[in-house]
PDB file of N, CA and C in Angstrom:
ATOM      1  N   UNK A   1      96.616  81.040 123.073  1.00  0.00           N
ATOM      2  CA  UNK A   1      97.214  80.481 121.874  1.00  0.00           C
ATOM      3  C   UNK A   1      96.320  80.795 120.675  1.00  0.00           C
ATOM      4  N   UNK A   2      96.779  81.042 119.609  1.00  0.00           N
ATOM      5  CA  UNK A   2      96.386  81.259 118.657  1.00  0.00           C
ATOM      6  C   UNK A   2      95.978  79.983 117.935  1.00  0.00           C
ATOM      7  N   UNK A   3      94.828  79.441 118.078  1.00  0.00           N
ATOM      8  CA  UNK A   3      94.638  78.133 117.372  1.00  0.00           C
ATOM      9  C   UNK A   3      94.612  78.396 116.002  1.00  0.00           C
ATOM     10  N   UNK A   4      93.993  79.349 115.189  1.00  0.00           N
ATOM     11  CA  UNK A   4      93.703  79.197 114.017  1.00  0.00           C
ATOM     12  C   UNK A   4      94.962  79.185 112.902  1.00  0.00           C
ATOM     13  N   UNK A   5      96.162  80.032 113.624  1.00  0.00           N
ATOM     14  CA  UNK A   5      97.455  79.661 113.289  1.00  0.00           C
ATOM     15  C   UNK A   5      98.121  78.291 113.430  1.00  0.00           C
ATOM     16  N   UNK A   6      97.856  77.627 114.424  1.00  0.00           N
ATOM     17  CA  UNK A   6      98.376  76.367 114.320  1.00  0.00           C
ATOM     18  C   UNK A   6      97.421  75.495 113.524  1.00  0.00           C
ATOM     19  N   UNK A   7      96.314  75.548 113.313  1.00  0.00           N
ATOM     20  CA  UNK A   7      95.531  74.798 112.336  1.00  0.00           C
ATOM     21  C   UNK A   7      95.800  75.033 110.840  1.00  0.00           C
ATOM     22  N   UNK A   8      95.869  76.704 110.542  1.00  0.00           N
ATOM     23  CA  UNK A   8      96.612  76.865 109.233  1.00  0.00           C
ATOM     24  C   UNK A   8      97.843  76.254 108.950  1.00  0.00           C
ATOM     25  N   UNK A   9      98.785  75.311 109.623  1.00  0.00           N
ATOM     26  CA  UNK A   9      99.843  75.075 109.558  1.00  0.00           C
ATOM     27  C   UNK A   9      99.354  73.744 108.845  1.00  0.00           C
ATOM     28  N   UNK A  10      98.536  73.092 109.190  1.00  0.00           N
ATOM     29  CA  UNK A  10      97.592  71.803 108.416  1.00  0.00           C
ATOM     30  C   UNK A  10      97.398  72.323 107.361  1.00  0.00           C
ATOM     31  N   UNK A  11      97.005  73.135 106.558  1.00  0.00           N
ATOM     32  CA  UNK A  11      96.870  73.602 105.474  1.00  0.00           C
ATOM     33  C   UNK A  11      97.800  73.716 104.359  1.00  0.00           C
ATOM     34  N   UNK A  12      99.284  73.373 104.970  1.00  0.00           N
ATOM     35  CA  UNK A  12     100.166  73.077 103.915  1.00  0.00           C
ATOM     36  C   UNK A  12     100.324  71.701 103.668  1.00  0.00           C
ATOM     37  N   UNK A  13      99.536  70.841 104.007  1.00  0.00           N
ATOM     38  CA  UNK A  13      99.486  70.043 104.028  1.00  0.00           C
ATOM     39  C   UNK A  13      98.903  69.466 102.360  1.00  0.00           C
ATOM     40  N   UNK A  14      99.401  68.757 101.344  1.00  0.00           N
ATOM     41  CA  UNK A  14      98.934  68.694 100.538  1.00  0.00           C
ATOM     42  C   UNK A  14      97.699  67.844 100.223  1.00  0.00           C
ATOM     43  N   UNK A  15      96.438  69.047  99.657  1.00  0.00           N
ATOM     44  CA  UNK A  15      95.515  67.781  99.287  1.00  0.00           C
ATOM     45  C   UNK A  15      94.339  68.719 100.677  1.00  0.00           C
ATOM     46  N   UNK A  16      94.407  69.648 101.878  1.00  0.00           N
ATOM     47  CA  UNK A  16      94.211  70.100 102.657  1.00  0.00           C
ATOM     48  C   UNK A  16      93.219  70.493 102.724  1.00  0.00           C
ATOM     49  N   UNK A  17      91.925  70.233 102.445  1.00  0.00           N
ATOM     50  CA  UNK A  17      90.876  71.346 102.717  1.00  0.00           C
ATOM     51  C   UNK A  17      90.030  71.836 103.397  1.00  0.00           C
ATOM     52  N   UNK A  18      90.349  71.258 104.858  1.00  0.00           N
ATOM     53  CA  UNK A  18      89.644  72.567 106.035  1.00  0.00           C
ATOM     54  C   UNK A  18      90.239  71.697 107.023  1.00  0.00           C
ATOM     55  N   UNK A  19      90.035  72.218 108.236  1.00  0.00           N
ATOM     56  CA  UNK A  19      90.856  71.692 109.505  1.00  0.00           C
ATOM     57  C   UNK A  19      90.313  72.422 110.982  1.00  0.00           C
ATOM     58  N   UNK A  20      90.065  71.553 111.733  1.00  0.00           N
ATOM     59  CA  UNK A  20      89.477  72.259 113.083  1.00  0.00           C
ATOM     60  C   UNK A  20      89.529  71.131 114.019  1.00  0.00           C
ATOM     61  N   UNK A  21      89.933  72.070 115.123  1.00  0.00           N
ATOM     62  CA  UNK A  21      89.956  72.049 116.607  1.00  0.00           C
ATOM     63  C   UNK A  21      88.424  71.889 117.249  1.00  0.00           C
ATOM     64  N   UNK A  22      88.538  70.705 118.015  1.00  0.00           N
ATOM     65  CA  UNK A  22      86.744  70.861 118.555  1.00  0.00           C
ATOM     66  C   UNK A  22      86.378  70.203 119.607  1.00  0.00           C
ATOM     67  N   UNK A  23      85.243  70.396 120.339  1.00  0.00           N
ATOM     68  CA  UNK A  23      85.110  70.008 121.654  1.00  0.00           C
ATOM     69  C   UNK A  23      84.538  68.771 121.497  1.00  0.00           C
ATOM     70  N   UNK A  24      84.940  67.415 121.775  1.00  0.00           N
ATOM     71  CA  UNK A  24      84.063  66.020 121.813  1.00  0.00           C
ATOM     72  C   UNK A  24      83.111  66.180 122.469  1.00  0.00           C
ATOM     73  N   UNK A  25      82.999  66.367 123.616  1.00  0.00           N
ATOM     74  CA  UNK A  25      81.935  66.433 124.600  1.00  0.00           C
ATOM     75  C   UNK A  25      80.948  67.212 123.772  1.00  0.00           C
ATOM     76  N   UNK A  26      80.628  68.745 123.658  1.00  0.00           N
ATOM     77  CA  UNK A  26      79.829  68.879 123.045  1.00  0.00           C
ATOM     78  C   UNK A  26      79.912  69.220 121.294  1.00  0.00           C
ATOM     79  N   UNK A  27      80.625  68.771 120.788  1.00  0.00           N
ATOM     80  CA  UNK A  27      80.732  68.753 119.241  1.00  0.00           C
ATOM     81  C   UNK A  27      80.910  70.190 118.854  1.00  0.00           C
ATOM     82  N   UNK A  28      81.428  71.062 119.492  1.00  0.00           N
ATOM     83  CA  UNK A  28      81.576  72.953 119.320  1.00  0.00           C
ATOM     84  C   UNK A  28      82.560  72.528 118.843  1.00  0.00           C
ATOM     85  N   UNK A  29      82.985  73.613 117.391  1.00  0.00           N
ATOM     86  CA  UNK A  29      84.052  74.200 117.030  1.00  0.00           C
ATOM     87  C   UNK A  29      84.580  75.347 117.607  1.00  0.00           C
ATOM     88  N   UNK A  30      86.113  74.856 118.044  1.00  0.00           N
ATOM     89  CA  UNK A  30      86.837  75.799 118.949  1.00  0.00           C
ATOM     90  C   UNK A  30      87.586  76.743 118.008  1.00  0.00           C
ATOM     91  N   UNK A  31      88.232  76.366 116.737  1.00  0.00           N
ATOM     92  CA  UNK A  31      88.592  76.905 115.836  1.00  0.00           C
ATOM     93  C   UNK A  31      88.279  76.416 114.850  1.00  0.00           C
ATOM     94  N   UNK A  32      88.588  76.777 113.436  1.00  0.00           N
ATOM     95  CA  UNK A  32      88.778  76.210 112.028  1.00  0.00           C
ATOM     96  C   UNK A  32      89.250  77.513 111.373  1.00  0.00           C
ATOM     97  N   UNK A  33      89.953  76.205 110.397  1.00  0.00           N
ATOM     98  CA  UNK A  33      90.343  76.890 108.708  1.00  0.00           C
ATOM     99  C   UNK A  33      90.122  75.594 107.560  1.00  0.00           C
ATOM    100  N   UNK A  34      90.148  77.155 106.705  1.00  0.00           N
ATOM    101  CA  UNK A  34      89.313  76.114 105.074  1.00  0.00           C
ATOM    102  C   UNK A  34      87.974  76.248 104.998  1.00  0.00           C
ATOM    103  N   UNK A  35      87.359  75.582 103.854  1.00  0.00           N
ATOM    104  CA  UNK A  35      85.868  75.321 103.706  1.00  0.00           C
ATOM    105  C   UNK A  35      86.079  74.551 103.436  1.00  0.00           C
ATOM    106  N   UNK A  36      84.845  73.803 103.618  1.00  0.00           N
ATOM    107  CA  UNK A  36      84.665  72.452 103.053  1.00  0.00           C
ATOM    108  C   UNK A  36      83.735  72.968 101.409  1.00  0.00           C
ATOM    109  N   UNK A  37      83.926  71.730 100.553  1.00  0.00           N
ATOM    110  CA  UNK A  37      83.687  71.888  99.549  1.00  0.00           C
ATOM    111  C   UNK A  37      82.193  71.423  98.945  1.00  0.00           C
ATOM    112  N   UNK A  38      81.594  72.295  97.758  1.00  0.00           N
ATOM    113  CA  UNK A  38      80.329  72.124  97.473  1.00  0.00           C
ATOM    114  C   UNK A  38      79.041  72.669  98.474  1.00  0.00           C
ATOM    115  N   UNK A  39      79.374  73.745  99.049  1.00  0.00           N
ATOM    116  CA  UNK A  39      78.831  74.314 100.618  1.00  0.00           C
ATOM    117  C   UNK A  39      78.300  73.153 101.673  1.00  0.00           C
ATOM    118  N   UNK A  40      79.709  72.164 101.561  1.00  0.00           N
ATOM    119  CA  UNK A  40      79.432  71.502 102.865  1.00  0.00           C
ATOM    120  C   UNK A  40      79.497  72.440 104.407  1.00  0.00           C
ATOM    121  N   UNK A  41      79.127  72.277 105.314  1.00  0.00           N
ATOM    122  CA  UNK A  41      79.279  73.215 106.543  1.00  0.00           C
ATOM    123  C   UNK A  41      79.830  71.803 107.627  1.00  0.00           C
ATOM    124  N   UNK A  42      81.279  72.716 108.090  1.00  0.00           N
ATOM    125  CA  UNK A  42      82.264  72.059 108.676  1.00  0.00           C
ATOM    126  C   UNK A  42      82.475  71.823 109.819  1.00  0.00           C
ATOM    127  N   UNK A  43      81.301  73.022 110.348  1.00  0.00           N
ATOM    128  CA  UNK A  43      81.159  72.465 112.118  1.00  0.00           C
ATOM    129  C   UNK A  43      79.894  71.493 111.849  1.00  0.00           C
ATOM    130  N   UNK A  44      79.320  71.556 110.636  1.00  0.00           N
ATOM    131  CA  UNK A  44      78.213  70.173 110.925  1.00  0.00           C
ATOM    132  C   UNK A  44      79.357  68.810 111.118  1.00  0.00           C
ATOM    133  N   UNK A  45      80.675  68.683 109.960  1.00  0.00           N
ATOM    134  CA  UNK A  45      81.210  67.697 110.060  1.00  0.00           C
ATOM    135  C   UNK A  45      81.822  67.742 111.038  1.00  0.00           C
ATOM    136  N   UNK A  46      82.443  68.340 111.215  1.00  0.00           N
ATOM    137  CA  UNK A  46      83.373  68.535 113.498  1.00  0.00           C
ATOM    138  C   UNK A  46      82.341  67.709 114.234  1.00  0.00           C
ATOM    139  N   UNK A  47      81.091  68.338 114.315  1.00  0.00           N
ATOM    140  CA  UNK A  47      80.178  68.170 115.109  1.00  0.00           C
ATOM    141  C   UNK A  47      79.673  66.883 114.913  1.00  0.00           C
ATOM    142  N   UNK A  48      79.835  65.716 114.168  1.00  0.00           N
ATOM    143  CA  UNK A  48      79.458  64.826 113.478  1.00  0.00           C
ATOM    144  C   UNK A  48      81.031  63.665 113.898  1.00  0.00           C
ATOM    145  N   UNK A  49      81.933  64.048 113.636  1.00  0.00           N
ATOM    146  CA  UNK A  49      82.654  63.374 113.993  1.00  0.00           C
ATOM    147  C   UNK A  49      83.290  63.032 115.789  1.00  0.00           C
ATOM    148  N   UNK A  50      82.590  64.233 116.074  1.00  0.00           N
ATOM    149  CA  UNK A  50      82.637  64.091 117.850  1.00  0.00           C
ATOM    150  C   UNK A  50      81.779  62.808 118.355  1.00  0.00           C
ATOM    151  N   UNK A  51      80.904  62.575 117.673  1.00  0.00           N
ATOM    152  CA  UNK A  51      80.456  61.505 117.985  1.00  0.00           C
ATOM    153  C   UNK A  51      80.735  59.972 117.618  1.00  0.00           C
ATOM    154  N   UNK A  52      81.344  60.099 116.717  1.00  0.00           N
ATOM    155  CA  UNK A  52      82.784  59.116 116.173  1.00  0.00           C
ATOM    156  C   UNK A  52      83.313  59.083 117.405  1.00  0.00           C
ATOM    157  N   UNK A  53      84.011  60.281 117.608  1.00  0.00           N
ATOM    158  CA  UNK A  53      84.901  59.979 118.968  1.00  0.00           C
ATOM    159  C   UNK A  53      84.828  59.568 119.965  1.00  0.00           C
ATOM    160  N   UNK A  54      83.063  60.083 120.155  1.00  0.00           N
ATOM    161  CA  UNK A  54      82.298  59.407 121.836  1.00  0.00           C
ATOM    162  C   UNK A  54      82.375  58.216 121.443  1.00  0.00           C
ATOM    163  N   UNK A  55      81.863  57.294 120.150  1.00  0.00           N
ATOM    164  CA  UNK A  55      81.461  56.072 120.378  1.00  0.00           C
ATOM    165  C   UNK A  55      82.922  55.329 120.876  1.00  0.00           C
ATOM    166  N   UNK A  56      83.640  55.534 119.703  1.00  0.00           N
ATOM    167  CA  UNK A  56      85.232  54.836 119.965  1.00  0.00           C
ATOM    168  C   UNK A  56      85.599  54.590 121.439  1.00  0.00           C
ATOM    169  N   UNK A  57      85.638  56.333 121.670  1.00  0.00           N
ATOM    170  CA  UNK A  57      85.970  55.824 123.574  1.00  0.00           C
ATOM    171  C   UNK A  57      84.835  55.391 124.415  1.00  0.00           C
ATOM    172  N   UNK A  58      84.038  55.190 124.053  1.00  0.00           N
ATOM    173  CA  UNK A  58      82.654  54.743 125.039  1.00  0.00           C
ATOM    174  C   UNK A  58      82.842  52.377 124.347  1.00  0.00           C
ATOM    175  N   UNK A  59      83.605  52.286 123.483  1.00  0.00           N
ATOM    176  CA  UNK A  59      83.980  51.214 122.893  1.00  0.00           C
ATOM    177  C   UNK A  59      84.718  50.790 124.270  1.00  0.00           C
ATOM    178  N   UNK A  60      85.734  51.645 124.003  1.00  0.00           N
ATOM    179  CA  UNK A  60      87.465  51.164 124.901  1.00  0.00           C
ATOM    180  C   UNK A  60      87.057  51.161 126.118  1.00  0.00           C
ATOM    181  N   UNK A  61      85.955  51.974 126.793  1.00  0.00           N
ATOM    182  CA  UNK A  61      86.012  51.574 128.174  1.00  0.00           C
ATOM    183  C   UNK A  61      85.142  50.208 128.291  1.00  0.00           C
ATOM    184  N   UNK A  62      84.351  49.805 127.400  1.00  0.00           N
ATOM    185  CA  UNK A  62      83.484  48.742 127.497  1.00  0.00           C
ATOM    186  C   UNK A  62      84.628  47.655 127.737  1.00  0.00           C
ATOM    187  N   UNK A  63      85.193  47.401 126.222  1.00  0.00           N
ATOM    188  CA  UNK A  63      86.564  46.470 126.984  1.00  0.00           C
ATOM    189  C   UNK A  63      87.682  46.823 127.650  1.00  0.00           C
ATOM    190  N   UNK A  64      87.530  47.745 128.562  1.00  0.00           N
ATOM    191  CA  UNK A  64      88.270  47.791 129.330  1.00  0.00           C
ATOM    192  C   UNK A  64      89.858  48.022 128.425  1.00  0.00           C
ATOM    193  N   UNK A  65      90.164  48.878 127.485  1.00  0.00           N
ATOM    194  CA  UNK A  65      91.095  48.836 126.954  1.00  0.00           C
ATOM    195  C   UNK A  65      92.080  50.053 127.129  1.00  0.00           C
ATOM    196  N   UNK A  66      92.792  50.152 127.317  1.00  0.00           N
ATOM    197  CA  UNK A  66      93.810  50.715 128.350  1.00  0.00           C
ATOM    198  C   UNK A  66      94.991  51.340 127.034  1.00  0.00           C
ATOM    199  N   UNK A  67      94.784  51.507 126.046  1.00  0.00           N
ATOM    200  CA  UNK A  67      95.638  51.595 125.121  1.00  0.00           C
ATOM    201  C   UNK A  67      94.748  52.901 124.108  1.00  0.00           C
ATOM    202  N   UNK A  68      95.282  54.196 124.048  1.00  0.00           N
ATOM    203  CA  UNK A  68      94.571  55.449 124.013  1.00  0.00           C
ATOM    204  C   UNK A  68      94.504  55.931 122.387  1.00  0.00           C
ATOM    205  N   UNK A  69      93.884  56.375 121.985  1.00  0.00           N
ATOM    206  CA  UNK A  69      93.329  56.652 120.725  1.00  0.00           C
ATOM    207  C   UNK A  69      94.211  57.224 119.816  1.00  0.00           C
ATOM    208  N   UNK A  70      95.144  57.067 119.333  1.00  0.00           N
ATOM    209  CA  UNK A  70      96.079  57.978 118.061  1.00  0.00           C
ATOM    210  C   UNK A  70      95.850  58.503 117.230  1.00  0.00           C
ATOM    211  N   UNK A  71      94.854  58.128 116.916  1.00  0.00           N
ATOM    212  CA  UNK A  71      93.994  58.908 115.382  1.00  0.00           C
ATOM    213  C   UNK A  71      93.002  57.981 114.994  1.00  0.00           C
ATOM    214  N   UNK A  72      92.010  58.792 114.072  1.00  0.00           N
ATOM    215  CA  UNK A  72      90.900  57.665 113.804  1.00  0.00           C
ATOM    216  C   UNK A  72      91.289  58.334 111.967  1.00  0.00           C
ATOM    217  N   UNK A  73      90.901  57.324 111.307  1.00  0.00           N
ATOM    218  CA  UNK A  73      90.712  57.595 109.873  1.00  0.00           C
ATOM    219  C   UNK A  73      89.804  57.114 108.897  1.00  0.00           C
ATOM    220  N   UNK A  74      88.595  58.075 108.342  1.00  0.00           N
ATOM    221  CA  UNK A  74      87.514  57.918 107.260  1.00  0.00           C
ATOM    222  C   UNK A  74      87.527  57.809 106.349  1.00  0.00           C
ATOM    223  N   UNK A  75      87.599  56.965 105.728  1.00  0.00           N
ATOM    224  CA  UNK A  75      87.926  57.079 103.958  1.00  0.00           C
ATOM    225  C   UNK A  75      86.986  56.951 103.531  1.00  0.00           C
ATOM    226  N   UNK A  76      86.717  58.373 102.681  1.00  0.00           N
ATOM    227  CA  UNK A  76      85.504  58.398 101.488  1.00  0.00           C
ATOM    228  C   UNK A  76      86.024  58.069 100.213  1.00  0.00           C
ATOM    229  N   UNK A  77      85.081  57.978  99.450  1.00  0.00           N
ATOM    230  CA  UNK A  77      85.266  57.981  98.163  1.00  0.00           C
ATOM    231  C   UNK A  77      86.369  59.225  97.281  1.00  0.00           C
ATOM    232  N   UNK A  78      85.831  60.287  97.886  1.00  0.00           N
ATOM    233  CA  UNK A  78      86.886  61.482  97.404  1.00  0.00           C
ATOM    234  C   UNK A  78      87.954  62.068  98.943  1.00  0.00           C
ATOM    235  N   UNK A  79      87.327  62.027  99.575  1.00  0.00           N
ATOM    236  CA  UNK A  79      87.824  62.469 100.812  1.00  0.00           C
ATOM    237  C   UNK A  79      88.691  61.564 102.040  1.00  0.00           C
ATOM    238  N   UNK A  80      89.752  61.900 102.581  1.00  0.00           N
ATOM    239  CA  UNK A  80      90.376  61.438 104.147  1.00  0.00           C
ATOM    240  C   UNK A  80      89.950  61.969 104.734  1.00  0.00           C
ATOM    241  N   UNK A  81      89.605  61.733 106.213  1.00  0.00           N
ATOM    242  CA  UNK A  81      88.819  62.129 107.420  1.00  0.00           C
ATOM    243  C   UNK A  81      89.833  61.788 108.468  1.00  0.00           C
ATOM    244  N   UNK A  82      90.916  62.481 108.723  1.00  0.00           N
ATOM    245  CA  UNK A  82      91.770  62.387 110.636  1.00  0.00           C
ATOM    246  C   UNK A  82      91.235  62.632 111.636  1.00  0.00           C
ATOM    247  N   UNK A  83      91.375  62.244 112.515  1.00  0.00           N
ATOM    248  CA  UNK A  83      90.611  62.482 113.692  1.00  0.00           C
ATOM    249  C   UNK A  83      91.434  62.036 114.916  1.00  0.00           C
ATOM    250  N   UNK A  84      92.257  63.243 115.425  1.00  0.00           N
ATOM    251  CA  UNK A  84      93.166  63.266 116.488  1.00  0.00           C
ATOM    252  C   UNK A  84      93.253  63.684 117.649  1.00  0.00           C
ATOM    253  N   UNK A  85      92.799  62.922 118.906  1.00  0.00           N
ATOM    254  CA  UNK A  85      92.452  63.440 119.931  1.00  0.00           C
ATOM    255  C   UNK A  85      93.759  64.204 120.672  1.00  0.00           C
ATOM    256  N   UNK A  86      93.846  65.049 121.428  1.00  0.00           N
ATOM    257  CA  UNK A  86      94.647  65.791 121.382  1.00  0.00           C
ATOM    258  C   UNK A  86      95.605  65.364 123.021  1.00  0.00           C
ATOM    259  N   UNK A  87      96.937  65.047 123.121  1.00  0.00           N
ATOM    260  CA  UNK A  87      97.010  64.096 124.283  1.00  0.00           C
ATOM    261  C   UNK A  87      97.334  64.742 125.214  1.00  0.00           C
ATOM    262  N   UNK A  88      98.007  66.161 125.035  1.00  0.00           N
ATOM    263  CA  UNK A  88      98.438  66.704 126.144  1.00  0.00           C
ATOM    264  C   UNK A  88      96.887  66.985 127.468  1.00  0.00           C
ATOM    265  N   UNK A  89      97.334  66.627 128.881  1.00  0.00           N
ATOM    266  CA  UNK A  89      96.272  67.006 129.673  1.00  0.00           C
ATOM    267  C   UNK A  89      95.678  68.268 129.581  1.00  0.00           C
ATOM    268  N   UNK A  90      95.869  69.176 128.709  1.00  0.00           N
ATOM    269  CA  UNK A  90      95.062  71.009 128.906  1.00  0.00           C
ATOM    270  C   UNK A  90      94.265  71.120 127.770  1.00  0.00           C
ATOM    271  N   UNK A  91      94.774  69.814 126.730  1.00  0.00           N
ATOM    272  CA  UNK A  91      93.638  69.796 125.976  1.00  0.00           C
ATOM    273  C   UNK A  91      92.750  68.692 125.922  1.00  0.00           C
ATOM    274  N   UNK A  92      93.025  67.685 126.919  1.00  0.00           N
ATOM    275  CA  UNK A  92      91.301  66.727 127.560  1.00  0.00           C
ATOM    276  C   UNK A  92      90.669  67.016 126.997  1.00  0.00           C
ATOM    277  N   UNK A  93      89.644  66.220 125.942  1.00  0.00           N
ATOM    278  CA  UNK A  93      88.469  66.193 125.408  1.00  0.00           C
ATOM    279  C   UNK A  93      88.390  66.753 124.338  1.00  0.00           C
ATOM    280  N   UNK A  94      89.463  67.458 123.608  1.00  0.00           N
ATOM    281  CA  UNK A  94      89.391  68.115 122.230  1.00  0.00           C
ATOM    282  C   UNK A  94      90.041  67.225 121.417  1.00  0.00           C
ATOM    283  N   UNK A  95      89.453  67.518 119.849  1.00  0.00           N
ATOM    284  CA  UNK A  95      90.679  66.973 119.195  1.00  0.00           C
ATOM    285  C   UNK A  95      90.835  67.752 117.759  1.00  0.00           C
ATOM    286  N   UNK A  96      91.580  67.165 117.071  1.00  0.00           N
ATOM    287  CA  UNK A  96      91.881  67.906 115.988  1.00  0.00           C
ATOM    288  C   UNK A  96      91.245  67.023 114.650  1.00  0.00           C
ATOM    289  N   UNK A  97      90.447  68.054 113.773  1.00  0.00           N
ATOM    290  CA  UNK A  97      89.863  67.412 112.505  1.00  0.00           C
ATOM    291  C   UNK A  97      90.377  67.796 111.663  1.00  0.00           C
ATOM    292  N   UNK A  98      90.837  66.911 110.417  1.00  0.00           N
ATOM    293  CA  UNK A  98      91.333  67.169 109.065  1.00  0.00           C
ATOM    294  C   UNK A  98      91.133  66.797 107.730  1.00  0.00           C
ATOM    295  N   UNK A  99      90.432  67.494 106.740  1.00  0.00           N
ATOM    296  CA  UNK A  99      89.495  66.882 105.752  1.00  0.00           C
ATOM    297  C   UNK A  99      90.821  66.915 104.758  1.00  0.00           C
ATOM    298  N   UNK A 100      90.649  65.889 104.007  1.00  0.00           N
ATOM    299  CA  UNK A 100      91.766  66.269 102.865  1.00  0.00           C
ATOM    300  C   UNK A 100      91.663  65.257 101.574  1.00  0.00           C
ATOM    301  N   UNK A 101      91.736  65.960 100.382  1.00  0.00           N
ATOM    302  CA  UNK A 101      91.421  65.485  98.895  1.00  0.00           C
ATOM    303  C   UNK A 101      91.915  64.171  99.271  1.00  0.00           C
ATOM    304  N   UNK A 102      91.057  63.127  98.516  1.00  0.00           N
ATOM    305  CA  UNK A 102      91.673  61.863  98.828  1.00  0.00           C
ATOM    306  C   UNK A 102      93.332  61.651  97.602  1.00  0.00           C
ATOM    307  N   UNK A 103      92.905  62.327  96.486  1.00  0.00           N
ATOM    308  CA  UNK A 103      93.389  61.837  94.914  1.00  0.00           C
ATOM    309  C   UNK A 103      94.830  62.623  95.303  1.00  0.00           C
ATOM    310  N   UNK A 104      94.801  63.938  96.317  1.00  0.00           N
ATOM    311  CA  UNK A 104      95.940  64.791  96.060  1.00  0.00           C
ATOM    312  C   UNK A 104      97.073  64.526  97.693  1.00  0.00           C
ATOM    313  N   UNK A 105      96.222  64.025  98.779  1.00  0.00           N
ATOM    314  CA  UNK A 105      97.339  63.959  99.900  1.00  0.00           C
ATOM    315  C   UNK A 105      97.556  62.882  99.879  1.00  0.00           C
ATOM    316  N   UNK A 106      99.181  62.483 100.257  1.00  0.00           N
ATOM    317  CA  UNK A 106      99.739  61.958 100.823  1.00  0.00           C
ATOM    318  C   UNK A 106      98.814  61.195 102.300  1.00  0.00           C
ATOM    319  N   UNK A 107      98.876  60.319 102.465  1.00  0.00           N
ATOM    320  CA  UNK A 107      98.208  59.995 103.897  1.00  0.00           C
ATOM    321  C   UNK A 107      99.040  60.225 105.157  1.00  0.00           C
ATOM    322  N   UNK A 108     100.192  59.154 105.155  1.00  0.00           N
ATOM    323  CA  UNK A 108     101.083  59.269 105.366  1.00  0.00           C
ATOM    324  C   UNK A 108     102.309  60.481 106.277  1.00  0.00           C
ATOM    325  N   UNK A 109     102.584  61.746 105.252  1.00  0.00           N
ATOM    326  CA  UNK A 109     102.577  62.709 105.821  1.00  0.00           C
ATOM    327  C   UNK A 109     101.625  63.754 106.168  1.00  0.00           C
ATOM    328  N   UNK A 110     100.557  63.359 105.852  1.00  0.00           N
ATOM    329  CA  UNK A 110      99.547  64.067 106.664  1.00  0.00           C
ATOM    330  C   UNK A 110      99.602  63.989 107.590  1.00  0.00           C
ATOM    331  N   UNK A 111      99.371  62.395 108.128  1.00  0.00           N
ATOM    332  CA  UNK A 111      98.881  62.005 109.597  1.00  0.00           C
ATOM    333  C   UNK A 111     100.603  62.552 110.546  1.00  0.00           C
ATOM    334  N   UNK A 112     101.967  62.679 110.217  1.00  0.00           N
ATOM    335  CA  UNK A 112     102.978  63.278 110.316  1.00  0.00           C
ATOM    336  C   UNK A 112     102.943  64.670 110.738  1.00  0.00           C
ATOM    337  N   UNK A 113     102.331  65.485 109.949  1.00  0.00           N
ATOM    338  CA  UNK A 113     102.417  67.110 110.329  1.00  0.00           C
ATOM    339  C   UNK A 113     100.812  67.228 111.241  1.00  0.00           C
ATOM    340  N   UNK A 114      99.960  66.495 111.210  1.00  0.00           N
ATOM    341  CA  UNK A 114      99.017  66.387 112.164  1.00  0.00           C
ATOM    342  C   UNK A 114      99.602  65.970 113.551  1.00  0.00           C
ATOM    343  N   UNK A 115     100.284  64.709 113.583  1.00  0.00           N
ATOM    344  CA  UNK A 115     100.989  64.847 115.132  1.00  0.00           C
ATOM    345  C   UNK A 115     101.221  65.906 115.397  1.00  0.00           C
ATOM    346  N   UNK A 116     102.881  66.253 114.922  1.00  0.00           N
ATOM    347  CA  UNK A 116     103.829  67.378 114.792  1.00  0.00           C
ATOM    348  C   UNK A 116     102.658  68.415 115.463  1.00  0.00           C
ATOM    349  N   UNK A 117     101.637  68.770 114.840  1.00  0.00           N
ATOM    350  CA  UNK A 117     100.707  70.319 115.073  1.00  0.00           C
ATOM    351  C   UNK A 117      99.736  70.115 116.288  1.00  0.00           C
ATOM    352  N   UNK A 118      99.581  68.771 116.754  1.00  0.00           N
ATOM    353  CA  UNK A 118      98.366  68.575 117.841  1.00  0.00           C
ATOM    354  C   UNK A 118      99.359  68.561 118.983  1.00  0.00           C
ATOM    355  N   UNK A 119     100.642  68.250 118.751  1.00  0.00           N
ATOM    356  CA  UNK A 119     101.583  68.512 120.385  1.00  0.00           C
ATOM    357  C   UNK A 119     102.094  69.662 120.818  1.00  0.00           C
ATOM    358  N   UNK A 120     101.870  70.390 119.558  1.00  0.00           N
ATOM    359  CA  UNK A 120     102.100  72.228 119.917  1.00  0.00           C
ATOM    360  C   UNK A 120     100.185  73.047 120.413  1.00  0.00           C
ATOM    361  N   UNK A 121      99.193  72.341 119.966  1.00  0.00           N
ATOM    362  CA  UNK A 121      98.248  72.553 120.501  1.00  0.00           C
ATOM    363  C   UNK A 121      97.582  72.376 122.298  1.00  0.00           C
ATOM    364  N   UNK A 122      97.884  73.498 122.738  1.00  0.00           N
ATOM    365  CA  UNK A 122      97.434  73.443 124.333  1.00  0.00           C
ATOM    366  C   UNK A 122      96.614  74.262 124.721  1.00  0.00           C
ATOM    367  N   UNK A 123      95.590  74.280 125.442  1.00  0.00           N
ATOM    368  CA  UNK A 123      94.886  75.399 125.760  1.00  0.00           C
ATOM    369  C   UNK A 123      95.466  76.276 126.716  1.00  0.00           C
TER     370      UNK A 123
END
């Protein structure tokens, strides 16, 4: 599969500015598109938010919580932060990251064409 095509599809997303596929376990970027802005470096943030992800699910098994992760969301000051673990079984342990202008997206249909694009994502 062509990931970087289905990640560019996040990119029409308004407000969009970088997007990647990445391994939780070890915080590797499997794909991306975009830059991040002001020479931020975007597998530092992938790689940074994988551990977001460990803690969350290292949370849910503590209480024993049985009810599975849909998205996580960061709100900066300028920036949204998605964070969508990816549900189909072939992609176990990946998920999908999405940085986006806070002032210019929609939240809303973001988190919309982010489903939509993480259920066509399979390894």
């Amino acid at each position: 599969m062509d990931f970087e095509a289905k990640l560019a599809e996040l990119m029409t997303i308004n407000g969009a500015i970088a997007a990647a596929l990445v391994d939780s376990a070890s915080g590797m970027t499997i794909a991306t598109v975009g830059e991040m802005r002001d020479g931020g470096d975007l597998d530092l943030a992938a790689a940074g938010s994988s551990e977001v992800m460990r803690a969350q699910m290292n949370v849910q098994e503590l209480l024993k919580l049985n009810d599975p992760v849909e998205d996580m969301l960061i709100t900066l000051g300028e920036h949204y932060q998605l964070i969508r673990p990816l549900t189909d079984d072939s992609g176990a342990g990946l998920f999908a990251y999405l940085l986006l202008d806070r002032k210019q997206a929609n939240l809303a249909l973001a988190r919309i064409k982010l489903r939509s694009v993480e259920a066509e994502l399979a390894i």
